[in-house]
PDB file of N, CA and C in Angstrom:
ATOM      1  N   UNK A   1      35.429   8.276  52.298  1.00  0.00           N
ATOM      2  CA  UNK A   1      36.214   9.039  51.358  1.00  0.00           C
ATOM      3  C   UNK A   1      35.276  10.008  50.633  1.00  0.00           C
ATOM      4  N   UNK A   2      35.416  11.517  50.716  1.00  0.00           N
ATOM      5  CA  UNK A   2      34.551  12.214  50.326  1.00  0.00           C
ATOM      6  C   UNK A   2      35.398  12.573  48.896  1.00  0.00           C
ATOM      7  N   UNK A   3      34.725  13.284  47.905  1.00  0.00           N
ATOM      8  CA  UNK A   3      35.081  13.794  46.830  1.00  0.00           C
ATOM      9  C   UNK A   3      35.296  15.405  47.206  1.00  0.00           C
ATOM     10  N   UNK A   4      36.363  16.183  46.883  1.00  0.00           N
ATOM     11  CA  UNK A   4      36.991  17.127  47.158  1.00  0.00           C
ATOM     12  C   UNK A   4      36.069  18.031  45.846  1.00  0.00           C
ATOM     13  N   UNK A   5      36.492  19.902  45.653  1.00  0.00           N
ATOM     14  CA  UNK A   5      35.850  20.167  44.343  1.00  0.00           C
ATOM     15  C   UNK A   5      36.437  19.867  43.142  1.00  0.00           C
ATOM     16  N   UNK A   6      37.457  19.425  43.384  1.00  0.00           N
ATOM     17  CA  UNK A   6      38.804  19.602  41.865  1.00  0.00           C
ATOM     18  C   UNK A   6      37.719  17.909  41.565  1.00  0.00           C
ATOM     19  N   UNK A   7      37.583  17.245  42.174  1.00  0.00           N
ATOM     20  CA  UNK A   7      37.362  15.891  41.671  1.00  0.00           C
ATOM     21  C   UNK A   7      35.897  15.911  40.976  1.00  0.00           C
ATOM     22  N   UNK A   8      35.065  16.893  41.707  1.00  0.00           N
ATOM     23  CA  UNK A   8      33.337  17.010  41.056  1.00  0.00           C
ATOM     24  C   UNK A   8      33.231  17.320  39.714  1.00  0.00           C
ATOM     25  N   UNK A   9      34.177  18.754  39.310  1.00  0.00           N
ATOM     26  CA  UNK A   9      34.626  19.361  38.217  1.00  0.00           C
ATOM     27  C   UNK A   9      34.862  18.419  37.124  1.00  0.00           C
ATOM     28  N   UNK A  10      35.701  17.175  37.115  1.00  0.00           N
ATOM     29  CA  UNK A  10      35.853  16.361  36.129  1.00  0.00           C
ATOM     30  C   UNK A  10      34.902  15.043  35.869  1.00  0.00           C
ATOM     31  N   UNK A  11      33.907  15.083  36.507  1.00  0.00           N
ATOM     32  CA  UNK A  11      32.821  14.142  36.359  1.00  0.00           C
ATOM     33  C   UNK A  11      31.697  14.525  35.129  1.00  0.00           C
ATOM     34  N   UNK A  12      31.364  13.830  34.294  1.00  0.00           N
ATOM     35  CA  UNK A  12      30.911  14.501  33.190  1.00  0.00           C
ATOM     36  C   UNK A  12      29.266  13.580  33.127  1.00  0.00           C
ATOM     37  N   UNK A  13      28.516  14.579  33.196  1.00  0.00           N
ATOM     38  CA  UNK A  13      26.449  13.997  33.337  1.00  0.00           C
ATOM     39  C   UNK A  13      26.370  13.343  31.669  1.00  0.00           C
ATOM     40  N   UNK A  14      25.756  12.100  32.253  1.00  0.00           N
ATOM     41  CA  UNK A  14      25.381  11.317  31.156  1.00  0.00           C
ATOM     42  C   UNK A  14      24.327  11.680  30.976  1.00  0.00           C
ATOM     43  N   UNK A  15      23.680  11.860  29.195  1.00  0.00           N
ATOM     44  CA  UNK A  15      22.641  12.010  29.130  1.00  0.00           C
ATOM     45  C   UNK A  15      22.002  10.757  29.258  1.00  0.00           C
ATOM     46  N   UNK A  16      20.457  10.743  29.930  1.00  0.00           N
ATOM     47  CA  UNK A  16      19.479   9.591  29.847  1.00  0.00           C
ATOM     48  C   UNK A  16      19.175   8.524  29.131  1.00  0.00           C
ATOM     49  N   UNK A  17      19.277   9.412  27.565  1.00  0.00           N
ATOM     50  CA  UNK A  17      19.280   8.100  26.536  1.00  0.00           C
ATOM     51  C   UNK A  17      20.393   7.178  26.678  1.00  0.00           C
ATOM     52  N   UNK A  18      21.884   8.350  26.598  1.00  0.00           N
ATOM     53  CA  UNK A  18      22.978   7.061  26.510  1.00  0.00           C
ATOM     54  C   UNK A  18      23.139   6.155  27.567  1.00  0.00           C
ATOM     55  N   UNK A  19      22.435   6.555  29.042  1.00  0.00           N
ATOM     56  CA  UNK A  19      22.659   5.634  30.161  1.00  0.00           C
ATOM     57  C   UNK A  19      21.417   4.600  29.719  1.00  0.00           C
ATOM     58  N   UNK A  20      20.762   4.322  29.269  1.00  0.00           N
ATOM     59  CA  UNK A  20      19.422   3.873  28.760  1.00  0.00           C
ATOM     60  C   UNK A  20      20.180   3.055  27.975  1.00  0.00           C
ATOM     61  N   UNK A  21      20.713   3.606  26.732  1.00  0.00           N
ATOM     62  CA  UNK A  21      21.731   2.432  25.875  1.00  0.00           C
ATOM     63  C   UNK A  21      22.538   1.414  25.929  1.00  0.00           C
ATOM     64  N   UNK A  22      23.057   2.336  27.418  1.00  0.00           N
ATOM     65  CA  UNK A  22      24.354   1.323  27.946  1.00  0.00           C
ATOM     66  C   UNK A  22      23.659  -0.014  28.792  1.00  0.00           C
ATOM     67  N   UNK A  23      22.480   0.769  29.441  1.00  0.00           N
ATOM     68  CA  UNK A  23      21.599  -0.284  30.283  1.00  0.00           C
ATOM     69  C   UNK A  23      21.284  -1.963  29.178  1.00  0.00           C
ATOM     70  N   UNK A  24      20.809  -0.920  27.810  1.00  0.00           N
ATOM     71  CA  UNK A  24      20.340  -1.690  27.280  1.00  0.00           C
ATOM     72  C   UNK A  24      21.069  -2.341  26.829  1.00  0.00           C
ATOM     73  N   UNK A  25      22.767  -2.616  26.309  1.00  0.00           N
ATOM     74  CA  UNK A  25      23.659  -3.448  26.213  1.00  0.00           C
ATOM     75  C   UNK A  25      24.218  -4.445  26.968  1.00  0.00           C
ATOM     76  N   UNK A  26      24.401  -3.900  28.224  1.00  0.00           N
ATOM     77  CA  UNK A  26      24.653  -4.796  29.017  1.00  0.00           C
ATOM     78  C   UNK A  26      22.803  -5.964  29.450  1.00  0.00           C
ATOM     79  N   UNK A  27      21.927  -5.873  29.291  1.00  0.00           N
ATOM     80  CA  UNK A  27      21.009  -6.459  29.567  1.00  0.00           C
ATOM     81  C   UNK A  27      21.019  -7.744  28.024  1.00  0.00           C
ATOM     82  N   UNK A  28      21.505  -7.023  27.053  1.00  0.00           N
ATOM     83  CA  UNK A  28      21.693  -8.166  25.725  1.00  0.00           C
ATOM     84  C   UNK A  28      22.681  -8.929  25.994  1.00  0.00           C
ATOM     85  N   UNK A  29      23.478  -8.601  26.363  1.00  0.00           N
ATOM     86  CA  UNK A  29      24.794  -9.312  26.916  1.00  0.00           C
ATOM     87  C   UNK A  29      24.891 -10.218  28.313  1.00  0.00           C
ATOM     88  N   UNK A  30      23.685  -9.784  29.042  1.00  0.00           N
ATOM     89  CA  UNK A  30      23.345 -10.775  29.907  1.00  0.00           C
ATOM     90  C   UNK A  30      22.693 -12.007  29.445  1.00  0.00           C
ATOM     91  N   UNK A  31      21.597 -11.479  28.837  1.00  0.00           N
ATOM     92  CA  UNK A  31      20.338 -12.669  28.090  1.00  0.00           C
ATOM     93  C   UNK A  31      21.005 -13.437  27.262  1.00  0.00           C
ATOM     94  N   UNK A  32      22.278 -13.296  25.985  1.00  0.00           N
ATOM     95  CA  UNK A  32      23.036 -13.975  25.296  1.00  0.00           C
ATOM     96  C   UNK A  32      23.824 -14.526  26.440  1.00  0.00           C
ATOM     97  N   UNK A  33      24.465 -14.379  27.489  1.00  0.00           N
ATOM     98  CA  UNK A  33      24.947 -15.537  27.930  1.00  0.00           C
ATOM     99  C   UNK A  33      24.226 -16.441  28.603  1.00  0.00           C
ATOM    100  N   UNK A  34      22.996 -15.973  29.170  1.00  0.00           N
ATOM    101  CA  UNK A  34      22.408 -17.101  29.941  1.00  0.00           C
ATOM    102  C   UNK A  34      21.585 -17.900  29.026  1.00  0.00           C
ATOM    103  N   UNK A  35      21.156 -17.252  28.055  1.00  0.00           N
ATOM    104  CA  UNK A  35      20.687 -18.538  26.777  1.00  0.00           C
ATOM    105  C   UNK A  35      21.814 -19.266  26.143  1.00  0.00           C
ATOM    106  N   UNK A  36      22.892 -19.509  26.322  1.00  0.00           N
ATOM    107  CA  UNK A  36      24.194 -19.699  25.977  1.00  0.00           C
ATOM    108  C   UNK A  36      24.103 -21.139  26.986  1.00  0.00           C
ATOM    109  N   UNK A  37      24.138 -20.129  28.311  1.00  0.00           N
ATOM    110  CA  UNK A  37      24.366 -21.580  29.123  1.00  0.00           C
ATOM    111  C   UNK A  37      23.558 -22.676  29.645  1.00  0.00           C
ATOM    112  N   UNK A  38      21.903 -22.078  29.344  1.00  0.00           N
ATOM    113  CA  UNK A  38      21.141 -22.522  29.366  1.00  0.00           C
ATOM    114  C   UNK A  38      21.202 -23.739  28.254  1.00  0.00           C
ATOM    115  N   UNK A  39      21.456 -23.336  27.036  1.00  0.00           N
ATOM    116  CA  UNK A  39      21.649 -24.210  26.088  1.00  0.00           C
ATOM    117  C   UNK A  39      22.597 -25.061  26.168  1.00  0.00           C
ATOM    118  N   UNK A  40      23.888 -25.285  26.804  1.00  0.00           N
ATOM    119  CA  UNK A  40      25.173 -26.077  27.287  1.00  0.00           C
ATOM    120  C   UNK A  40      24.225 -27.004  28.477  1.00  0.00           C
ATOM    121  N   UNK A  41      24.059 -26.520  29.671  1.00  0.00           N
ATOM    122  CA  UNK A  41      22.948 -27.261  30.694  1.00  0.00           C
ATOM    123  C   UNK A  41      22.135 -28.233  29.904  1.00  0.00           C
ATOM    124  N   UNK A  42      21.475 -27.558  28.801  1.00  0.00           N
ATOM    125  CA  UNK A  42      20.276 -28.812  28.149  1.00  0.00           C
ATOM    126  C   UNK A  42      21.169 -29.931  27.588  1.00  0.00           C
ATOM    127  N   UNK A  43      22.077 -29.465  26.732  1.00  0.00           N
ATOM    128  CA  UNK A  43      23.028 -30.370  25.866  1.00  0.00           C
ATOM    129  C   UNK A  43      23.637 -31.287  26.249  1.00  0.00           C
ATOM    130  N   UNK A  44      24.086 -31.141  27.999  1.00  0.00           N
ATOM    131  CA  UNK A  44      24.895 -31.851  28.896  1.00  0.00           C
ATOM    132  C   UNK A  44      23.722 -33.026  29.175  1.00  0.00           C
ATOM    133  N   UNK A  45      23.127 -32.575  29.771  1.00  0.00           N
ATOM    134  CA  UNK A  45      21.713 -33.411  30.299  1.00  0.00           C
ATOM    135  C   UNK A  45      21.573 -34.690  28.916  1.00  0.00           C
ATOM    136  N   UNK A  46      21.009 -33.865  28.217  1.00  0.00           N
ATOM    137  CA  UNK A  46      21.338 -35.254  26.772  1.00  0.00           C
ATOM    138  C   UNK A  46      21.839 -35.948  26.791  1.00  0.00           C
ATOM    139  N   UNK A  47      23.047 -35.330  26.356  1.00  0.00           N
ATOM    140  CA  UNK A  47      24.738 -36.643  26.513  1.00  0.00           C
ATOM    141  C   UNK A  47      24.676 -37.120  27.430  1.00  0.00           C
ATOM    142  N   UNK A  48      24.347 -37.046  28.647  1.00  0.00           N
ATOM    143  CA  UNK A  48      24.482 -37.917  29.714  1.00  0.00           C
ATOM    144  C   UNK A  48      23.629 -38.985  29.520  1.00  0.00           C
ATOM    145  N   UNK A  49      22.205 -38.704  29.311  1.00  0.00           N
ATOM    146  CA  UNK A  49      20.819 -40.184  29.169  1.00  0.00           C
ATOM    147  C   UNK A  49      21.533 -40.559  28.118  1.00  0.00           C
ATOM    148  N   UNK A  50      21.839 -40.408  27.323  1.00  0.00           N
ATOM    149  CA  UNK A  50      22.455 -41.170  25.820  1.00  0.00           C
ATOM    150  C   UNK A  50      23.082 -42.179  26.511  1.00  0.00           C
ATOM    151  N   UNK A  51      24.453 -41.797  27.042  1.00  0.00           N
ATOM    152  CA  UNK A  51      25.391 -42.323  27.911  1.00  0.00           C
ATOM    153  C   UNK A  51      25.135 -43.564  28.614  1.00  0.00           C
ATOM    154  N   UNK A  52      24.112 -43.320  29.688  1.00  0.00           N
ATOM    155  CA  UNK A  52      23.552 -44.444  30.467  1.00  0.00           C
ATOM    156  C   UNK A  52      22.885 -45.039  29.888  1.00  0.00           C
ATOM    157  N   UNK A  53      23.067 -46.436  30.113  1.00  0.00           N
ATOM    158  CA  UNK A  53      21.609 -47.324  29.189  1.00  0.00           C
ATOM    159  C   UNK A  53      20.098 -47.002  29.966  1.00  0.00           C
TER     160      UNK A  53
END
C-alpha cells in the first residue's frame, strides 16, 4: 500500500525534541510498570514461604 500525494500533504514532521519527549514518556511508563511487577513477583514469593512451613 503506497501513500498517494493528497496523503503526504497531511503528515505533519515532528520536531526532535518532542519525539525525544514522547520517547522519554513512554520509557517512564515502561520502568514504572516493570518495577510495579517486579515488586508483586517479590511479594508473591514471600507469601508463599510464609505459607509453607
Amino acid at each position: 500500500m503506497s501513500l498517494s500525494d493528497e496523503d503526504t500533504t497531511n503528515v505533519v514532521a515532528i520536531p526532535p525534541t518532542e519525539d525525544l519527549m514522547r520517547d522519554h514518556g513512554v520509557l517512564k511508563r515502561i520502568l514504572l510498570i516493570y518495577r510495579k511487577v517486579v515488586k508483586q513477583l517479590i511479594g508473591e514469593k514471600q507469601q508463599e514461604s510464609r505459607i509453607q512451613p
